[in-house]
PDB file of N, CA and C in Angstrom:
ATOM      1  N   UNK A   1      22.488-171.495 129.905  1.00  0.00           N
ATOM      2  CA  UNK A   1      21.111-171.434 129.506  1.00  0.00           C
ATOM      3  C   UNK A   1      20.954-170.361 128.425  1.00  0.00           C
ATOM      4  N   UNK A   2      20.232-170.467 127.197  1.00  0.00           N
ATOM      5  CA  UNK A   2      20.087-170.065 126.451  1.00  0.00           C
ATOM      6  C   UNK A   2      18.920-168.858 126.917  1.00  0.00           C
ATOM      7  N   UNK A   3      19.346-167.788 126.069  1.00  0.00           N
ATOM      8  CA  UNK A   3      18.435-166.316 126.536  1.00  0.00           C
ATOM      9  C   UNK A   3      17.060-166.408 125.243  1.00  0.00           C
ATOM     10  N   UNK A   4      16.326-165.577 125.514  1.00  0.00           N
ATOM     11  CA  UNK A   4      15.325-165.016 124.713  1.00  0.00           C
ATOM     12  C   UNK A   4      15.965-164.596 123.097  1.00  0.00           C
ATOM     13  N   UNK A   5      15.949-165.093 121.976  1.00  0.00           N
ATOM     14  CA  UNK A   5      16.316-164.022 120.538  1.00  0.00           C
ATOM     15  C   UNK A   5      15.121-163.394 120.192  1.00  0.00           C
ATOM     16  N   UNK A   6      15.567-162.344 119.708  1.00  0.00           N
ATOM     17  CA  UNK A   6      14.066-161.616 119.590  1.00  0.00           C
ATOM     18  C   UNK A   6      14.848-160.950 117.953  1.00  0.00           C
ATOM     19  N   UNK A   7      14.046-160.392 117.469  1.00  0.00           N
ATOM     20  CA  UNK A   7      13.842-159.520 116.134  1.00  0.00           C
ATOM     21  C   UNK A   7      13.333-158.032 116.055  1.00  0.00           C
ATOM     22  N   UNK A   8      14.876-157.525 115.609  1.00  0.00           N
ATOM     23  CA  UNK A   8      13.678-155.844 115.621  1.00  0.00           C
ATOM     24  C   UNK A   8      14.232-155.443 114.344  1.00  0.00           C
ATOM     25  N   UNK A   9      13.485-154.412 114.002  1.00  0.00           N
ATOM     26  CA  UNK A   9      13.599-153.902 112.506  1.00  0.00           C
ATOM     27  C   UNK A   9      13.653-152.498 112.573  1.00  0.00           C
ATOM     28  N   UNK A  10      14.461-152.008 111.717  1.00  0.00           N
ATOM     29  CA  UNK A  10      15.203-150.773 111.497  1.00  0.00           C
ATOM     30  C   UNK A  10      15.016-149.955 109.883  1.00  0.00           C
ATOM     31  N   UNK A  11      15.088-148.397 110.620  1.00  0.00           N
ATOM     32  CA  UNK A  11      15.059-147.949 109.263  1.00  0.00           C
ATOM     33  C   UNK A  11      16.102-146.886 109.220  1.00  0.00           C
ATOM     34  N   UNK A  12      17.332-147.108 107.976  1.00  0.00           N
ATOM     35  CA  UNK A  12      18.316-146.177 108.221  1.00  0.00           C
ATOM     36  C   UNK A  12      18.082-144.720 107.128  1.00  0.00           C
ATOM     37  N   UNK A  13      17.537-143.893 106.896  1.00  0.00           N
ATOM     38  CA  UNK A  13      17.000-142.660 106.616  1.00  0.00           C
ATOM     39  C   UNK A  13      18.035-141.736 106.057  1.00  0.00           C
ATOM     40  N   UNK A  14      18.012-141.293 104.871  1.00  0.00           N
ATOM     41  CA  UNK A  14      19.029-140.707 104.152  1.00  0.00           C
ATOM     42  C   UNK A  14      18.334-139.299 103.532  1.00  0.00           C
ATOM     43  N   UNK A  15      18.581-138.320 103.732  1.00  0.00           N
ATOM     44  CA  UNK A  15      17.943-137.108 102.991  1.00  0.00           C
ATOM     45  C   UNK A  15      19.521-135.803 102.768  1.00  0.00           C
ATOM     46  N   UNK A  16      18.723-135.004 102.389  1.00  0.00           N
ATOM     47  CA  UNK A  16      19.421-133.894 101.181  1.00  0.00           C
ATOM     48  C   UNK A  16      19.782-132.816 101.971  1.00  0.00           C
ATOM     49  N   UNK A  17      21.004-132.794 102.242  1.00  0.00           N
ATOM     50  CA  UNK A  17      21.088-131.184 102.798  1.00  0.00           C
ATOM     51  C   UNK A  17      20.658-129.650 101.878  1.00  0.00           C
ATOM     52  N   UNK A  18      21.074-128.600 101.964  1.00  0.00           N
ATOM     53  CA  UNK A  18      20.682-127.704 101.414  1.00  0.00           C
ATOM     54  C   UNK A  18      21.316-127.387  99.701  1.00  0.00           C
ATOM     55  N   UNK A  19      22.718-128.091 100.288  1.00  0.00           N
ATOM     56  CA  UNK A  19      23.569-128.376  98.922  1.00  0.00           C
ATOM     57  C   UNK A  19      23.254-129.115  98.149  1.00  0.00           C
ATOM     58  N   UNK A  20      22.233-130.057  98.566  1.00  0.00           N
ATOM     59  CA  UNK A  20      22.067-131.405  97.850  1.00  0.00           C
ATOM     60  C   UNK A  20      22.695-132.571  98.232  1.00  0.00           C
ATOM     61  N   UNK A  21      23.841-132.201  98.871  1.00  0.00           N
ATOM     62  CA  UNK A  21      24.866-134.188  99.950  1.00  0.00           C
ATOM     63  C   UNK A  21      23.958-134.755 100.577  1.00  0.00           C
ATOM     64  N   UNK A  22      23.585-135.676 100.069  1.00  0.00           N
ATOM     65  CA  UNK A  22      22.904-137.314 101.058  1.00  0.00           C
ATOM     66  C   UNK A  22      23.479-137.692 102.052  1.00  0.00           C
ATOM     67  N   UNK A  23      22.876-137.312 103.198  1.00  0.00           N
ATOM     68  CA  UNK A  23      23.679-137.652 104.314  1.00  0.00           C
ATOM     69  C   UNK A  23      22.548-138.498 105.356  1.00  0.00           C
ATOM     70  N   UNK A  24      22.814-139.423 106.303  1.00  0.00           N
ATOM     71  CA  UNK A  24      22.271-140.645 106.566  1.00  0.00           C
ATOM     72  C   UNK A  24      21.827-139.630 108.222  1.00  0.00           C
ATOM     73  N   UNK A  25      20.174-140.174 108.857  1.00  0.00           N
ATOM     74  CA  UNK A  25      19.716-139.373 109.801  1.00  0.00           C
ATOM     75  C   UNK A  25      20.134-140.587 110.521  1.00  0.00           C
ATOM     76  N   UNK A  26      19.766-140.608 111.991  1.00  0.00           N
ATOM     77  CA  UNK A  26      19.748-141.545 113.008  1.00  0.00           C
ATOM     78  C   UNK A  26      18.784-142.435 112.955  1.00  0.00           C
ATOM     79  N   UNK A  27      18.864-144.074 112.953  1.00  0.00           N
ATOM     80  CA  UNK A  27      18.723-144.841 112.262  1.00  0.00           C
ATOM     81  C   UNK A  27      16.909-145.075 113.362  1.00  0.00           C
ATOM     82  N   UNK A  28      15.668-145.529 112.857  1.00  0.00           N
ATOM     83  CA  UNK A  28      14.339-145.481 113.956  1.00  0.00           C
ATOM     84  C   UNK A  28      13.847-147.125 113.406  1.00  0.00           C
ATOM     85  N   UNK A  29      13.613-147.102 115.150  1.00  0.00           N
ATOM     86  CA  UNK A  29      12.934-148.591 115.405  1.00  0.00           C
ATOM     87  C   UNK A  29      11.586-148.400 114.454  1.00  0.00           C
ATOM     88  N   UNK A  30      11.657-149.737 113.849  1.00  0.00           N
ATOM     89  CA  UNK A  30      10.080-150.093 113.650  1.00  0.00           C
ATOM     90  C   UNK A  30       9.307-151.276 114.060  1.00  0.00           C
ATOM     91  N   UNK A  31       8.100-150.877 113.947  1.00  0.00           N
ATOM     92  CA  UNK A  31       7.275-152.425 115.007  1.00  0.00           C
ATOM     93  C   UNK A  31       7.540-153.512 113.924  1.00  0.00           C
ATOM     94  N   UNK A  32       7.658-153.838 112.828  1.00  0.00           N
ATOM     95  CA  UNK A  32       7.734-154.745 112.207  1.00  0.00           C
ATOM     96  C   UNK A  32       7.814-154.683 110.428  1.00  0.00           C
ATOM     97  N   UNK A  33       8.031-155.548 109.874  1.00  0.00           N
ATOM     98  CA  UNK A  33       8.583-155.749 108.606  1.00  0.00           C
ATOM     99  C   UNK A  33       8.042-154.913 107.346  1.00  0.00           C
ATOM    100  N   UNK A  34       7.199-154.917 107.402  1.00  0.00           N
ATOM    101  CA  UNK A  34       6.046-153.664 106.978  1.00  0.00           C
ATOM    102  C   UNK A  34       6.301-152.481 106.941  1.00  0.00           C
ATOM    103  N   UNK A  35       5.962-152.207 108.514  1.00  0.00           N
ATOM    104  CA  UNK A  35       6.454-150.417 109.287  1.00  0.00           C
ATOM    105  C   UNK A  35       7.375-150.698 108.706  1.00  0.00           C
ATOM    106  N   UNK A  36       9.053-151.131 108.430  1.00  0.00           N
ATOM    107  CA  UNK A  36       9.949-150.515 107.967  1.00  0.00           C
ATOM    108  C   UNK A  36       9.890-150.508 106.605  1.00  0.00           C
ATOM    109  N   UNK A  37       9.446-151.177 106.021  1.00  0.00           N
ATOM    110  CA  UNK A  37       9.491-151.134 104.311  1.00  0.00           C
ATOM    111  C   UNK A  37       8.863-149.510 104.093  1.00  0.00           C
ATOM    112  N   UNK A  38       7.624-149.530 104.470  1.00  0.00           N
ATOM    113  CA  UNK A  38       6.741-148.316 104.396  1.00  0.00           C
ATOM    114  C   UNK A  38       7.694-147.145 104.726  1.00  0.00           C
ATOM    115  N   UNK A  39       8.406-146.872 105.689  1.00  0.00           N
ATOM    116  CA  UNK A  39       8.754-146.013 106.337  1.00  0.00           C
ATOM    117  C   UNK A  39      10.011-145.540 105.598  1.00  0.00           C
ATOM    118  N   UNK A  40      11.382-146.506 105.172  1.00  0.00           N
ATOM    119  CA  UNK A  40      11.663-146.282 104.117  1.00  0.00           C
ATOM    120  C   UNK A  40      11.491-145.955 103.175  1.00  0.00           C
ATOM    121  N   UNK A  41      10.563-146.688 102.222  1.00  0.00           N
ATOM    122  CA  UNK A  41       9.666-145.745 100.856  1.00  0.00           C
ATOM    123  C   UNK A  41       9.277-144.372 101.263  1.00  0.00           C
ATOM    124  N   UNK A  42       9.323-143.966 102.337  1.00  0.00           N
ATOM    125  CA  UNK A  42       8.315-142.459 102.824  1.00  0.00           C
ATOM    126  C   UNK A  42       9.558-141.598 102.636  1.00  0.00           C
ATOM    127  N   UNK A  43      11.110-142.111 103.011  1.00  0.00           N
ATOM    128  CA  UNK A  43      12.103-141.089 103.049  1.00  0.00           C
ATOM    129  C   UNK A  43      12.520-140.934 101.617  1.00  0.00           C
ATOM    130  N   UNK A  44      12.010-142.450 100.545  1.00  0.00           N
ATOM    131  CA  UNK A  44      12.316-142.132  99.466  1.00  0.00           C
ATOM    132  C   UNK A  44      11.831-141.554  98.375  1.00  0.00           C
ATOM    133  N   UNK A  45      10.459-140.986  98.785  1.00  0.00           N
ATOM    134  CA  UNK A  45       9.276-140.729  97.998  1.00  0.00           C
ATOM    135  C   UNK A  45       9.609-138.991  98.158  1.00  0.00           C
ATOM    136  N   UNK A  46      10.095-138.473  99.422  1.00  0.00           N
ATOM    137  CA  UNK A  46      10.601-137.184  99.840  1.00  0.00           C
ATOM    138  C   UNK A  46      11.969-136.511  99.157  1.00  0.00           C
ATOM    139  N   UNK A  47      12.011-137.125  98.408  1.00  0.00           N
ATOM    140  CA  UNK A  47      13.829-137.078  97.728  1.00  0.00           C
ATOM    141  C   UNK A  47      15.235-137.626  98.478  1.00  0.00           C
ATOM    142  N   UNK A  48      14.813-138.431  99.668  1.00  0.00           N
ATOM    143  CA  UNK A  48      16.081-138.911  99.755  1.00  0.00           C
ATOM    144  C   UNK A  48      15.939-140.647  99.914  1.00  0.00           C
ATOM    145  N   UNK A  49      16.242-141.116 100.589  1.00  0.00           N
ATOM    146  CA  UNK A  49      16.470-142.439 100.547  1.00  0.00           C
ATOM    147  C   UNK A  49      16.226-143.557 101.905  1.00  0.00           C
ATOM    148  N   UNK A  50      15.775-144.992 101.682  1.00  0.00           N
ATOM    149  CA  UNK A  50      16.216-145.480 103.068  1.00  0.00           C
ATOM    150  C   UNK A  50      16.223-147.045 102.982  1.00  0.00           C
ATOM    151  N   UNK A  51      16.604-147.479 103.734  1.00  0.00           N
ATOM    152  CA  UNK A  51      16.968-148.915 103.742  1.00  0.00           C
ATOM    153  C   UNK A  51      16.496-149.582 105.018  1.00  0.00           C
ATOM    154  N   UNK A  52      15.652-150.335 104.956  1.00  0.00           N
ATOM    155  CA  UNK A  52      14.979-151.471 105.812  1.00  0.00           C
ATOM    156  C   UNK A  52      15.813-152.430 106.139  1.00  0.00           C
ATOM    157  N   UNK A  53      16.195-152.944 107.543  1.00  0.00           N
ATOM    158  CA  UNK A  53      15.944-154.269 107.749  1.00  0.00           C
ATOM    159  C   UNK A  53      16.295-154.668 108.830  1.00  0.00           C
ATOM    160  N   UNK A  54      16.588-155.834 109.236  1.00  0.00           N
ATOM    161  CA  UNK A  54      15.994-156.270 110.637  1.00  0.00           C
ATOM    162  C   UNK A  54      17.830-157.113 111.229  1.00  0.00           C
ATOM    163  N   UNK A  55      17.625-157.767 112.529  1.00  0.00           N
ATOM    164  CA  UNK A  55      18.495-157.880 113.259  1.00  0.00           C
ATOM    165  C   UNK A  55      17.782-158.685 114.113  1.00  0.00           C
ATOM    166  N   UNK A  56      18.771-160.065 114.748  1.00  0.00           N
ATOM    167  CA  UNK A  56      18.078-160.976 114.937  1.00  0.00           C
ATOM    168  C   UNK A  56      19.464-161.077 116.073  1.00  0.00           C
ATOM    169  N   UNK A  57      19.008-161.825 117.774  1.00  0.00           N
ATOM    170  CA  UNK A  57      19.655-162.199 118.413  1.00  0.00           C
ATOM    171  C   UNK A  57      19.099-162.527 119.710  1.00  0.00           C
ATOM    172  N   UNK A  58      19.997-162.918 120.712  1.00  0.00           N
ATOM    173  CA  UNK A  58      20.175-162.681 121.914  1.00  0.00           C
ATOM    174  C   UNK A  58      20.823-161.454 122.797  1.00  0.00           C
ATOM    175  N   UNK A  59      19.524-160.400 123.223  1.00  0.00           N
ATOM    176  CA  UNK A  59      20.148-159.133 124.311  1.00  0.00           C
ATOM    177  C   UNK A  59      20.594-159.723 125.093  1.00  0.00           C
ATOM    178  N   UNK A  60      20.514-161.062 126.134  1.00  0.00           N
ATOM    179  CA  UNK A  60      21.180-161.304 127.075  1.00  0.00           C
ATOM    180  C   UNK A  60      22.595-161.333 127.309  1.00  0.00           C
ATOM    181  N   UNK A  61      22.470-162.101 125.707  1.00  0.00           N
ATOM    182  CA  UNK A  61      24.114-163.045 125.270  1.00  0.00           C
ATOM    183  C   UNK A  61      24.892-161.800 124.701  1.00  0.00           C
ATOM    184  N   UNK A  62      24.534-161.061 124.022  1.00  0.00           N
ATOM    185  CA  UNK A  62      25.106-160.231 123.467  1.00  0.00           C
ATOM    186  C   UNK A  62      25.407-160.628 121.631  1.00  0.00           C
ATOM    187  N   UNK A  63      24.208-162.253 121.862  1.00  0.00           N
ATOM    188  CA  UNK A  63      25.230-162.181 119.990  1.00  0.00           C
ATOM    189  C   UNK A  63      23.986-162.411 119.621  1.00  0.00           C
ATOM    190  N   UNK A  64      24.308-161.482 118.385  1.00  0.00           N
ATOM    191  CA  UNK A  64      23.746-161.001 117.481  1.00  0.00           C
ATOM    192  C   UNK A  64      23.940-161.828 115.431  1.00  0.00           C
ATOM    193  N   UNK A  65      22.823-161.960 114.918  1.00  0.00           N
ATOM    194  CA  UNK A  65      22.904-162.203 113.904  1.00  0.00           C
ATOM    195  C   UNK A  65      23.586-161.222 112.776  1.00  0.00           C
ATOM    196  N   UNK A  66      24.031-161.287 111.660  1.00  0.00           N
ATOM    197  CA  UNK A  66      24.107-160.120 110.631  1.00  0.00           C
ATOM    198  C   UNK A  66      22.790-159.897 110.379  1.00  0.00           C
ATOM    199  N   UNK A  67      22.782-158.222 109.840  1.00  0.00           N
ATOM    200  CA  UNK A  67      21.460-157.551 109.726  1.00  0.00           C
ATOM    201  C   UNK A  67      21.081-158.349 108.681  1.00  0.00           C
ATOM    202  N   UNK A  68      19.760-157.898 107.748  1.00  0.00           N
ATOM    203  CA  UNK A  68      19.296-158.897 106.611  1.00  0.00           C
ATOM    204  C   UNK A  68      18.399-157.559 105.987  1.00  0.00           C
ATOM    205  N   UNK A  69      18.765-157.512 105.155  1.00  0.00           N
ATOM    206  CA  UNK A  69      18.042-155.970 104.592  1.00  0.00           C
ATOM    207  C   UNK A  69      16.949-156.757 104.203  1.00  0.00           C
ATOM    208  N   UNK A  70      15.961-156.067 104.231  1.00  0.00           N
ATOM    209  CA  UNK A  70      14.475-155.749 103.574  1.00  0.00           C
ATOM    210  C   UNK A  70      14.554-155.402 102.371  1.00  0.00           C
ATOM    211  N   UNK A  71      14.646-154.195 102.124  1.00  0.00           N
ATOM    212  CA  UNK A  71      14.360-153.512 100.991  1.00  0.00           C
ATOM    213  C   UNK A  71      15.581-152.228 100.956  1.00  0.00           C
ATOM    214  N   UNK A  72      15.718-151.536  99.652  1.00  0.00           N
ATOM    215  CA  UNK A  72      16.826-150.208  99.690  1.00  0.00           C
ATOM    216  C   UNK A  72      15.683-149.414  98.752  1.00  0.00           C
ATOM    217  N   UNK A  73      15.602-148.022  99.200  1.00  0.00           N
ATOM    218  CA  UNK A  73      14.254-147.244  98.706  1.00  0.00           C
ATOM    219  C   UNK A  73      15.495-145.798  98.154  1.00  0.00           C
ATOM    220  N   UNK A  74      15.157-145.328  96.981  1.00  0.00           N
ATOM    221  CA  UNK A  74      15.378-144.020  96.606  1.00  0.00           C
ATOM    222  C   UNK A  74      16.892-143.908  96.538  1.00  0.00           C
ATOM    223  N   UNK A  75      17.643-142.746  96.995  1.00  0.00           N
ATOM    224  CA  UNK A  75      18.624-142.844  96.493  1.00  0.00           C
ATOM    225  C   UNK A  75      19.460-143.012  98.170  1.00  0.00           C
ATOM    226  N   UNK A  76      20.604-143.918  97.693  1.00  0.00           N
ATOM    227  CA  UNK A  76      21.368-144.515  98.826  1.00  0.00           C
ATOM    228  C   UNK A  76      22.527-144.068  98.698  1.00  0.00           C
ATOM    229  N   UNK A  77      23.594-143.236  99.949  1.00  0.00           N
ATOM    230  CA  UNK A  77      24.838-142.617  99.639  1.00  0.00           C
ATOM    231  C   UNK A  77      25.878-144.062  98.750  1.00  0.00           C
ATOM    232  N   UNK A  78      26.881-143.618  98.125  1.00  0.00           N
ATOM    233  CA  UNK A  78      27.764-144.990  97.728  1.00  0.00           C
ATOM    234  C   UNK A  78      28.227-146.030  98.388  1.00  0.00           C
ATOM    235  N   UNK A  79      29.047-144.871  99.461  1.00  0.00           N
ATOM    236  CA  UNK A  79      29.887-145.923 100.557  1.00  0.00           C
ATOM    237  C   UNK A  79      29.010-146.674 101.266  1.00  0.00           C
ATOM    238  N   UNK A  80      27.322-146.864 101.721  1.00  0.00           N
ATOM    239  CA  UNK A  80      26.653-147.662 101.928  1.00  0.00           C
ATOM    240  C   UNK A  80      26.259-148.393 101.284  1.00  0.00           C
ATOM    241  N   UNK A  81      26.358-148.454  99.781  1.00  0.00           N
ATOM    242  CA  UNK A  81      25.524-149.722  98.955  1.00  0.00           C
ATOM    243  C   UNK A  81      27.107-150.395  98.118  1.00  0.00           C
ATOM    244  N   UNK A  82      28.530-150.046  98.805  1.00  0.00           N
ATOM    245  CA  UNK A  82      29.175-151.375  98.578  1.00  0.00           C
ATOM    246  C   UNK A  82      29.295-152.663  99.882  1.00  0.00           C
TER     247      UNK A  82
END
């Protein structure tokens, strides 16, 4: 029997240490497609950076879709935008 898929959306948050290295915070739920776009632009409007997007599956099953970015806001470390 097939489980519930549900959709949640994510925002992965990138800001400036004291040196200036872009380093990525712990990644925060958002209620929806919006909240994360917004919320991103907010880390990128601050001088660092963030990237929206969402994730699609079954918690029961355990499977999961690939993420599907939204949007990429401000500045993004390298090794994340290959």
């Amino acid at each position: 029997m097939a489980g519930n898929r549900i959709t949640y959306y994510v925002v992965q948050p990138f800001v400036r240490d004291e040196e200036g290295v872009l380093y990525a915070l712990e990644p925060i739920e958002a209620r929806d497609m919006g909240s994360a776009s917004r919320r991103a632009r907010a880390y990128a409007d601050a001088g660092g950076g963030g990237i929206a997007f969402s994730r699609s599956g079954d918690p029961s099953s355990g499977d999961w879709d690939d993420a599907v970015v939204i949007g990429r806001y401000g500045e993004i470390p390298e090794e994340v935008e290959a």
